[in-house]
C-alpha atoms as a PDB file:
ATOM      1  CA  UNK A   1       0.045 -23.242  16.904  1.00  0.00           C
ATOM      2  CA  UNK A   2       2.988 -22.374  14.988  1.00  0.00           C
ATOM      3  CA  UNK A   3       6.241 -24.785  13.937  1.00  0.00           C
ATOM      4  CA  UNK A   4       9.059 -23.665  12.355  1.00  0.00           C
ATOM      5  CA  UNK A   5       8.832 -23.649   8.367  1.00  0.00           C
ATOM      6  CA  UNK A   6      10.911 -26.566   6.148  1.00  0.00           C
ATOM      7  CA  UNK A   7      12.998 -24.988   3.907  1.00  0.00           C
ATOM      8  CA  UNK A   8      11.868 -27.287   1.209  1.00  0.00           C
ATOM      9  CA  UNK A   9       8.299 -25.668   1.075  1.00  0.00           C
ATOM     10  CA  UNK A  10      10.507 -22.300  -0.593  1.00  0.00           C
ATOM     11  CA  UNK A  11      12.322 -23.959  -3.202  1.00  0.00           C
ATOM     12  CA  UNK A  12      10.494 -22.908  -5.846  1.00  0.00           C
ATOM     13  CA  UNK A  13      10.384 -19.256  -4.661  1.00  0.00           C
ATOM     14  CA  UNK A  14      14.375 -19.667  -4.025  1.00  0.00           C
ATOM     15  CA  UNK A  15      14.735 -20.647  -7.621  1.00  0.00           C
ATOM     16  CA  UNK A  16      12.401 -18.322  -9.017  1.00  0.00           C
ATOM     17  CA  UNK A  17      14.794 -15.200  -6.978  1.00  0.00           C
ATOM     18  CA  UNK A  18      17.654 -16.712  -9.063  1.00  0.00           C
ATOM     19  CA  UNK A  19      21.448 -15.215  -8.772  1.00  0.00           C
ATOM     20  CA  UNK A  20      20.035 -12.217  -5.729  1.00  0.00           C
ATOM     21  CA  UNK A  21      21.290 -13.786  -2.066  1.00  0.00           C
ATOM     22  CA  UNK A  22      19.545 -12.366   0.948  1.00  0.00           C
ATOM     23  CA  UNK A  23      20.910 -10.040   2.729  1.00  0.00           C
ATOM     24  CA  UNK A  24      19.598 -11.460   5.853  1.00  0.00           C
ATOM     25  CA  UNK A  25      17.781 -14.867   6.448  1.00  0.00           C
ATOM     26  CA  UNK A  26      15.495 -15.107   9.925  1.00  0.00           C
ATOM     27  CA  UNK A  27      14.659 -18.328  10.836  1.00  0.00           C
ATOM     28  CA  UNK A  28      11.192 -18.718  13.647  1.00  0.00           C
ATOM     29  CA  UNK A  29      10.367 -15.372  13.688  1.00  0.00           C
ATOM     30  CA  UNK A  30       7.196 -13.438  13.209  1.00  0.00           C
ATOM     31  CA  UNK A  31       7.399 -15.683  10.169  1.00  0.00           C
ATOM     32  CA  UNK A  32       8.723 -19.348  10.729  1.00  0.00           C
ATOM     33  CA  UNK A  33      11.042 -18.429   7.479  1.00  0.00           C
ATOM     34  CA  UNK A  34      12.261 -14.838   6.268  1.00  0.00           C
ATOM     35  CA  UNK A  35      14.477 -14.004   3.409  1.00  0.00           C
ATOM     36  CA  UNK A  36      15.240 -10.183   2.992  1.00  0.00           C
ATOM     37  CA  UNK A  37      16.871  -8.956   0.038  1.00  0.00           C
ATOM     38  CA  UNK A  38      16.798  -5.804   0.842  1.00  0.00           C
ATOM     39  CA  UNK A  39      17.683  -4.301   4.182  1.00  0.00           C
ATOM     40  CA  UNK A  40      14.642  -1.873   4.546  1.00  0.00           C
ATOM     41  CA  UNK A  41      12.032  -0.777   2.544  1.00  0.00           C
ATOM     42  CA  UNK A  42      12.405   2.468   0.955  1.00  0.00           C
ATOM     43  CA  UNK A  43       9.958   5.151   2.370  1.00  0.00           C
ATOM     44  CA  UNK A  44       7.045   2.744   3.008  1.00  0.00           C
ATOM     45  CA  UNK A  45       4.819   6.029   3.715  1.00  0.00           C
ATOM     46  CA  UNK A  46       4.540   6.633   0.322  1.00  0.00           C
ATOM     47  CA  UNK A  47       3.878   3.113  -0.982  1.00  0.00           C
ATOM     48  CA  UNK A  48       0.423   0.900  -1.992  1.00  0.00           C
ATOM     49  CA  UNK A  49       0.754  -2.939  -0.990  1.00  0.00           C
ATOM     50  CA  UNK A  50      -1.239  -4.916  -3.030  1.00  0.00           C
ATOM     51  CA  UNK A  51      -1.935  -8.781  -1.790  1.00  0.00           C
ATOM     52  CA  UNK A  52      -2.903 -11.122  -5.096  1.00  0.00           C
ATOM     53  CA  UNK A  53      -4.919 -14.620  -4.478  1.00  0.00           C
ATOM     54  CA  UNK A  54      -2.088 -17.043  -3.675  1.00  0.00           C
ATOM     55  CA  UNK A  55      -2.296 -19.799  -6.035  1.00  0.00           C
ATOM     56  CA  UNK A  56      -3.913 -22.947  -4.614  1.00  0.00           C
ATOM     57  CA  UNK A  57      -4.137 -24.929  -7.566  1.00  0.00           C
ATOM     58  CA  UNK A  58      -1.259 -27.543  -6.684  1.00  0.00           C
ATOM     59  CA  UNK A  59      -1.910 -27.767  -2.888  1.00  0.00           C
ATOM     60  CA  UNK A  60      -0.610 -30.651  -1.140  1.00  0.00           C
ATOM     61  CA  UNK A  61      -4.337 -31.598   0.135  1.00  0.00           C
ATOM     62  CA  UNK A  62      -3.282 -34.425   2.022  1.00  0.00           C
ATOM     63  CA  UNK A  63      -6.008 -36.442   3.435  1.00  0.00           C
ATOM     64  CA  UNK A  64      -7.932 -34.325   1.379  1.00  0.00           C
ATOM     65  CA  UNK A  65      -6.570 -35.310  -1.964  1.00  0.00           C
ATOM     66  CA  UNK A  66      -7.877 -38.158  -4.194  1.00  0.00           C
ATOM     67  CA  UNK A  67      -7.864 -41.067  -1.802  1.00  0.00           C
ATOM     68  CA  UNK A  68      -9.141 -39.187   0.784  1.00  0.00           C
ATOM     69  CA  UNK A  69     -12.423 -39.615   2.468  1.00  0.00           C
ATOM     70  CA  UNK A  70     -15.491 -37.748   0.698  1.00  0.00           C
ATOM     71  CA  UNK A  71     -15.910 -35.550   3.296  1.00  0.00           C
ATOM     72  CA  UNK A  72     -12.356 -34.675   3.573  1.00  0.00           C
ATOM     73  CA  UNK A  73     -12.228 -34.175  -0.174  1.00  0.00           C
ATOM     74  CA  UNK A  74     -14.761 -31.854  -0.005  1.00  0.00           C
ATOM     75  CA  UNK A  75     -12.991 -29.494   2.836  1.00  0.00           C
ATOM     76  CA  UNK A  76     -10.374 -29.492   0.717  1.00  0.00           C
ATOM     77  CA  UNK A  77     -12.204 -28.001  -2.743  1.00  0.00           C
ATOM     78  CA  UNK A  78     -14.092 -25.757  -0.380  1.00  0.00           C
ATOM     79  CA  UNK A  79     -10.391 -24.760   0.874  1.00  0.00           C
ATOM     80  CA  UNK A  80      -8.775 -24.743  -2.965  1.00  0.00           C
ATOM     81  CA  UNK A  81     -11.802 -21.860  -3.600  1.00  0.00           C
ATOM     82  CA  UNK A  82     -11.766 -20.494  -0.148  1.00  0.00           C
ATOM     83  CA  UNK A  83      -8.712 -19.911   1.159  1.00  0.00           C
ATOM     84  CA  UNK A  84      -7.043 -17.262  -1.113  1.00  0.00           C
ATOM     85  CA  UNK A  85      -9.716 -14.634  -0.394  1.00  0.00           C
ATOM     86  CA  UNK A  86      -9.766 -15.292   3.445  1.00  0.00           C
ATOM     87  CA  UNK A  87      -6.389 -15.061   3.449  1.00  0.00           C
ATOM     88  CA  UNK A  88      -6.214 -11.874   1.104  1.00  0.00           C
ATOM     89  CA  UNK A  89      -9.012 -10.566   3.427  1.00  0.00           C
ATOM     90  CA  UNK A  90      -7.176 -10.952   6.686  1.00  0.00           C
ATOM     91  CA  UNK A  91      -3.937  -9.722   5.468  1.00  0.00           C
ATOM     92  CA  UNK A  92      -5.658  -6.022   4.345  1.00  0.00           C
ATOM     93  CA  UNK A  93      -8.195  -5.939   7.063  1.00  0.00           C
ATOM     94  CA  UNK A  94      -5.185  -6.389   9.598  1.00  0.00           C
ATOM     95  CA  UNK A  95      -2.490  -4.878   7.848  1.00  0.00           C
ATOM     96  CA  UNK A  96      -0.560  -1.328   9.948  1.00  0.00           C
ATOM     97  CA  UNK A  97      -2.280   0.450   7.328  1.00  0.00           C
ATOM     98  CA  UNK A  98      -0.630   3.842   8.587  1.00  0.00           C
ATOM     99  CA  UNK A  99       2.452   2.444   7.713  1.00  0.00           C
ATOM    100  CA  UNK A 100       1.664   2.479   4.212  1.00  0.00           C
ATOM    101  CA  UNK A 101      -0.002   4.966   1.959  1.00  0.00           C
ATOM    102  CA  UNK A 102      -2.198   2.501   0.851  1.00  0.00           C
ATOM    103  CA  UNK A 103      -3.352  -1.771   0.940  1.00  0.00           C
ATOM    104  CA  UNK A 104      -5.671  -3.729  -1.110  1.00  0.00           C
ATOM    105  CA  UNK A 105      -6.066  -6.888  -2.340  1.00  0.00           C
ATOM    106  CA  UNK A 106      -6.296  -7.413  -6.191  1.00  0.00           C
ATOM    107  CA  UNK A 107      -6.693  -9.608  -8.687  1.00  0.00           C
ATOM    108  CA  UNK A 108      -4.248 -12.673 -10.193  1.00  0.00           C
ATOM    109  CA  UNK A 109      -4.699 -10.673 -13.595  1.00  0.00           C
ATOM    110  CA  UNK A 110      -5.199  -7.277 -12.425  1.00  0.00           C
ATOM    111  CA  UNK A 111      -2.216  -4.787 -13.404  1.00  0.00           C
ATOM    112  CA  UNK A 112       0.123  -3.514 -10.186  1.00  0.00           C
ATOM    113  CA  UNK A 113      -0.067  -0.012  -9.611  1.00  0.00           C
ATOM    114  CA  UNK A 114       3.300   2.052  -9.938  1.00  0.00           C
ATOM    115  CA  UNK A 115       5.736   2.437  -7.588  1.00  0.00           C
ATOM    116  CA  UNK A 116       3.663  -0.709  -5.362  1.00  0.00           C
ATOM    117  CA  UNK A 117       5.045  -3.613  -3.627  1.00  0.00           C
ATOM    118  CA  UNK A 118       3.415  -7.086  -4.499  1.00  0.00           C
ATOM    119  CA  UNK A 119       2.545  -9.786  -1.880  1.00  0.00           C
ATOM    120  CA  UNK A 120       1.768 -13.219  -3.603  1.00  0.00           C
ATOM    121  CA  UNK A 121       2.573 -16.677  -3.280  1.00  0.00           C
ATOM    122  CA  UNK A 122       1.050 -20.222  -3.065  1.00  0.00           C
ATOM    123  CA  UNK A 123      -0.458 -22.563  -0.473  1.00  0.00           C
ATOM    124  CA  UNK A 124       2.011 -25.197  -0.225  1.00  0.00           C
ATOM    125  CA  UNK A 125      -0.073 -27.747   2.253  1.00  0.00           C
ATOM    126  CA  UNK A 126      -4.256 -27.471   2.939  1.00  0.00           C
ATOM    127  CA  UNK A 127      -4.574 -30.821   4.566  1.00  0.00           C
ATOM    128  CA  UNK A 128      -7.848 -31.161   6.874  1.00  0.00           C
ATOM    129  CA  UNK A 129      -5.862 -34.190   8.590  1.00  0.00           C
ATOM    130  CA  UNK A 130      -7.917 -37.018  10.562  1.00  0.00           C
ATOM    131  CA  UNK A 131     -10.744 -35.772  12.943  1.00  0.00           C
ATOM    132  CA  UNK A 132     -10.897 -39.149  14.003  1.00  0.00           C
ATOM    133  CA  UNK A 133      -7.045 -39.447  14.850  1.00  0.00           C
ATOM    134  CA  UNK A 134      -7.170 -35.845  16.697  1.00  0.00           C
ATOM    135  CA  UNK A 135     -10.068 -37.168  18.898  1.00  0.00           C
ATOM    136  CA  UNK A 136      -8.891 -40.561  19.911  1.00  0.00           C
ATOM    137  CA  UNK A 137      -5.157 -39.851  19.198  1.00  0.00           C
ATOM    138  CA  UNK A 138      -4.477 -36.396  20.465  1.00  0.00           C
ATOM    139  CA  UNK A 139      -1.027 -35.016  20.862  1.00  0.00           C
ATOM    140  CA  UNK A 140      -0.815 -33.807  17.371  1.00  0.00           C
ATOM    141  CA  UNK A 141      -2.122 -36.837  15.511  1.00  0.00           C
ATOM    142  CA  UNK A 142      -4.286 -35.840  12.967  1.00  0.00           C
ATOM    143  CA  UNK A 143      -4.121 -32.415  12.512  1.00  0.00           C
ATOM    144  CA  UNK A 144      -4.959 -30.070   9.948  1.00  0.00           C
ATOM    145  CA  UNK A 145      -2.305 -27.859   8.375  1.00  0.00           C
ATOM    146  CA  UNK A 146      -2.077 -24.573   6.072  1.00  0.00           C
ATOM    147  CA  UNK A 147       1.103 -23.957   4.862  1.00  0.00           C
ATOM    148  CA  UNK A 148       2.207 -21.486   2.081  1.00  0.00           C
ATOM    149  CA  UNK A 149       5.463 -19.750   0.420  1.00  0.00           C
ATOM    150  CA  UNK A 150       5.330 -16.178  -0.604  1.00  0.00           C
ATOM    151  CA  UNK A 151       7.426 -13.310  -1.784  1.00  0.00           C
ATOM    152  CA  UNK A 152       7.495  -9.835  -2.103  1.00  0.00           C
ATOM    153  CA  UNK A 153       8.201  -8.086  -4.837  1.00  0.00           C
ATOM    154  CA  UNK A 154       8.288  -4.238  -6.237  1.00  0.00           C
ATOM    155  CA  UNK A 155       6.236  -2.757  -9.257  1.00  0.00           C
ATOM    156  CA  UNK A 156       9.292  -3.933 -11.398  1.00  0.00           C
ATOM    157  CA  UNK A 157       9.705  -7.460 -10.204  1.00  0.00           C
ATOM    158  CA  UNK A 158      12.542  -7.091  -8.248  1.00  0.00           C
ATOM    159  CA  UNK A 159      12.219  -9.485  -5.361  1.00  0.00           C
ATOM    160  CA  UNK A 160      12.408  -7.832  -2.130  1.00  0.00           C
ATOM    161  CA  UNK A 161      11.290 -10.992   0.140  1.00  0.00           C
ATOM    162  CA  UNK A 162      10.328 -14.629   0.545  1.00  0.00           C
ATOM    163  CA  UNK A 163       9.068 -16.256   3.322  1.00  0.00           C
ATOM    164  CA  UNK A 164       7.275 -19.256   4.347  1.00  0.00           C
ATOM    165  CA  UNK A 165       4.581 -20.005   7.081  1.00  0.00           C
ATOM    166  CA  UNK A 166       2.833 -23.016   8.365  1.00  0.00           C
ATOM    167  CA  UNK A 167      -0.209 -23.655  11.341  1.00  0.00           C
ATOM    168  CA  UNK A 168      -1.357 -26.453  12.244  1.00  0.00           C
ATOM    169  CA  UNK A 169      -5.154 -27.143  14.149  1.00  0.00           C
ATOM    170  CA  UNK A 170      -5.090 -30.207  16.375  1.00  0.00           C
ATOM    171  CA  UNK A 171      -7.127 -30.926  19.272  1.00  0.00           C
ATOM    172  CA  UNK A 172     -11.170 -29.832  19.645  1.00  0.00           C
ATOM    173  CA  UNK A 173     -14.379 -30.691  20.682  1.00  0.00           C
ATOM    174  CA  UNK A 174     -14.860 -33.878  19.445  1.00  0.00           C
ATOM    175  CA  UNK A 175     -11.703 -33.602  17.568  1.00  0.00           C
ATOM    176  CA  UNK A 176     -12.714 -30.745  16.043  1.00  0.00           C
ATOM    177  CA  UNK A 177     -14.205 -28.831  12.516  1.00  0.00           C
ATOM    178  CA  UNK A 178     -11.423 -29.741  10.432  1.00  0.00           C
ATOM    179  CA  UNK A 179     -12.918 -26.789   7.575  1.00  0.00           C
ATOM    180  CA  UNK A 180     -13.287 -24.614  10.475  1.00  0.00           C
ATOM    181  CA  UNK A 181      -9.212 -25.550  11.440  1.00  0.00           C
ATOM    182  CA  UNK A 182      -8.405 -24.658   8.271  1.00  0.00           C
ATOM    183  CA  UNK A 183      -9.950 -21.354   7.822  1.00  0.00           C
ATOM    184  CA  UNK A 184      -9.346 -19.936  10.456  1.00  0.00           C
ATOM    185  CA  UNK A 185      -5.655 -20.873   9.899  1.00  0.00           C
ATOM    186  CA  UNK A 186      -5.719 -19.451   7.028  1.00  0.00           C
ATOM    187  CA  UNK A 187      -6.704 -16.288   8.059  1.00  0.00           C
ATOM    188  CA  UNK A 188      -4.539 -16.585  10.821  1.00  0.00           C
ATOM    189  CA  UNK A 189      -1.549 -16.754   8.346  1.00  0.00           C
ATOM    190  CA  UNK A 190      -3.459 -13.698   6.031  1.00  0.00           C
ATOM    191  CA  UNK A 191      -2.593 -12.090   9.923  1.00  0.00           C
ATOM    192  CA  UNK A 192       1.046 -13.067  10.168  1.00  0.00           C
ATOM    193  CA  UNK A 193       2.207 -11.949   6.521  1.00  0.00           C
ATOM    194  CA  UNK A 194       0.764  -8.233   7.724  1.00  0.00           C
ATOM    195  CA  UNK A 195       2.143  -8.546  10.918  1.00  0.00           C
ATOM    196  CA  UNK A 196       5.381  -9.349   8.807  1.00  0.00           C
ATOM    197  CA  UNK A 197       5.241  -6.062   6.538  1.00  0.00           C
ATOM    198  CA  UNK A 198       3.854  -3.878   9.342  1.00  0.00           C
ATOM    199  CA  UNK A 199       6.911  -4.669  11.626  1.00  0.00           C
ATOM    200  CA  UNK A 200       9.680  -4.155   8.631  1.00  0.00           C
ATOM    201  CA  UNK A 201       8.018  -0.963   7.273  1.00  0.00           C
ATOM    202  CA  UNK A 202       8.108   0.363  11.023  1.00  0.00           C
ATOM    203  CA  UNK A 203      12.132  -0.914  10.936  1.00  0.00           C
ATOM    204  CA  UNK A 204      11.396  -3.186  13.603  1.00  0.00           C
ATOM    205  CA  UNK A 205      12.509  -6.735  14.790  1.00  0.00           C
ATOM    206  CA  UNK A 206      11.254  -9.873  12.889  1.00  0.00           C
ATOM    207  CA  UNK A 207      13.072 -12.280  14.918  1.00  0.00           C
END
């Protein structure tokens, strides 16, 4: 289920873009938050996307963090490991690859071919939230969330995009798999940042 984005997840990427403005911000759209700062990209046909591991390292884990249950600490380590590849994975696997001469995820460290565009960013929130809460609770107490901030940049740094996303994984059988939640999540998010460059290479709508 998708909610729309708090701007106060992107203010490190905002900071990080410095003195460039977007040319056009879209709020809820096939992202919950888009910043373009450029209008289009230039003949996406003849460029290689690359996707590096977004940085997990100072997630949010919520119930998952140090006072957290074991269990729920655990979910969120496996998540911390996890969820960069899954994510990386779901974004190439999904990707409109014929919109683009070329998609693959690398490596943090790895150098960025020439003349590619860069998709990286961090994972704001991995909270596995209260399986006991979503059982007895319901109606969105409890749940899990997977939230990250991203941008996209060219070969030479330039920032062509942020954007920020954020699902959530409430109700289930018995309140649910809260590692399950947030895998899938995070895949599902790996989905929505291709969706994202597939509709803007094609020139189409992202509201």
């Amino acid at each position: 289920m998708r909610r729309i984005f708090c701007a106060g997840a992107l203010l490190l990427m905002v900071q990080a873009v410095g003195a460039q403005k977007p040319v056009k911000t879209i709020a809820d759209g096939v992202l919950d938050t888009i910043d373009l700062f450029v209008d289009a990209l230039d003949h996406p046909a003849d460029l290689t996307v690359v996707i590096k591991p977004f940085d997990s390292s100072q997630t949010d884990l919520g119930t998952g963090g140090t006072d957290g249950k074991d269990t729920r600490r655990d979910e969120a380590k496996t998540m911390q490991l996890d969820g960069p590849r899954v994510l990386a994975e779901r974004f190439v696997a999904t990707i409109d690859k014929g919109a683009f001469k070329a998609v693959e995820a690398i490596k943090v460290d790895d150098p960025v071919p020439a003349g590619a565009i860069v998709v990286e960013g961090r994972f704001v929130k991995l909270d596995p939230g209260s399986r006991t809460k979503r059982y007895f609770a319901g109606f969105g107490a409890g749940k899990s969330t997977v939230q990250v901030a991203g941008t996209v940049k060219n070969s030479s740094g330039q920032t062509l995009a942020t954007f920020g996303q954020r699902r959530f994984g409430a109700m289930g059988l018995g309140g649910g798999d809260s590692l399950g939640k947030l895998m899938a999540d995070s895949r599902s998010i790996g989905e929505d940042i291709a969706k994202f460059l597939s509709k803007w290479a094609r020139g189409e709508k992202l509201d």
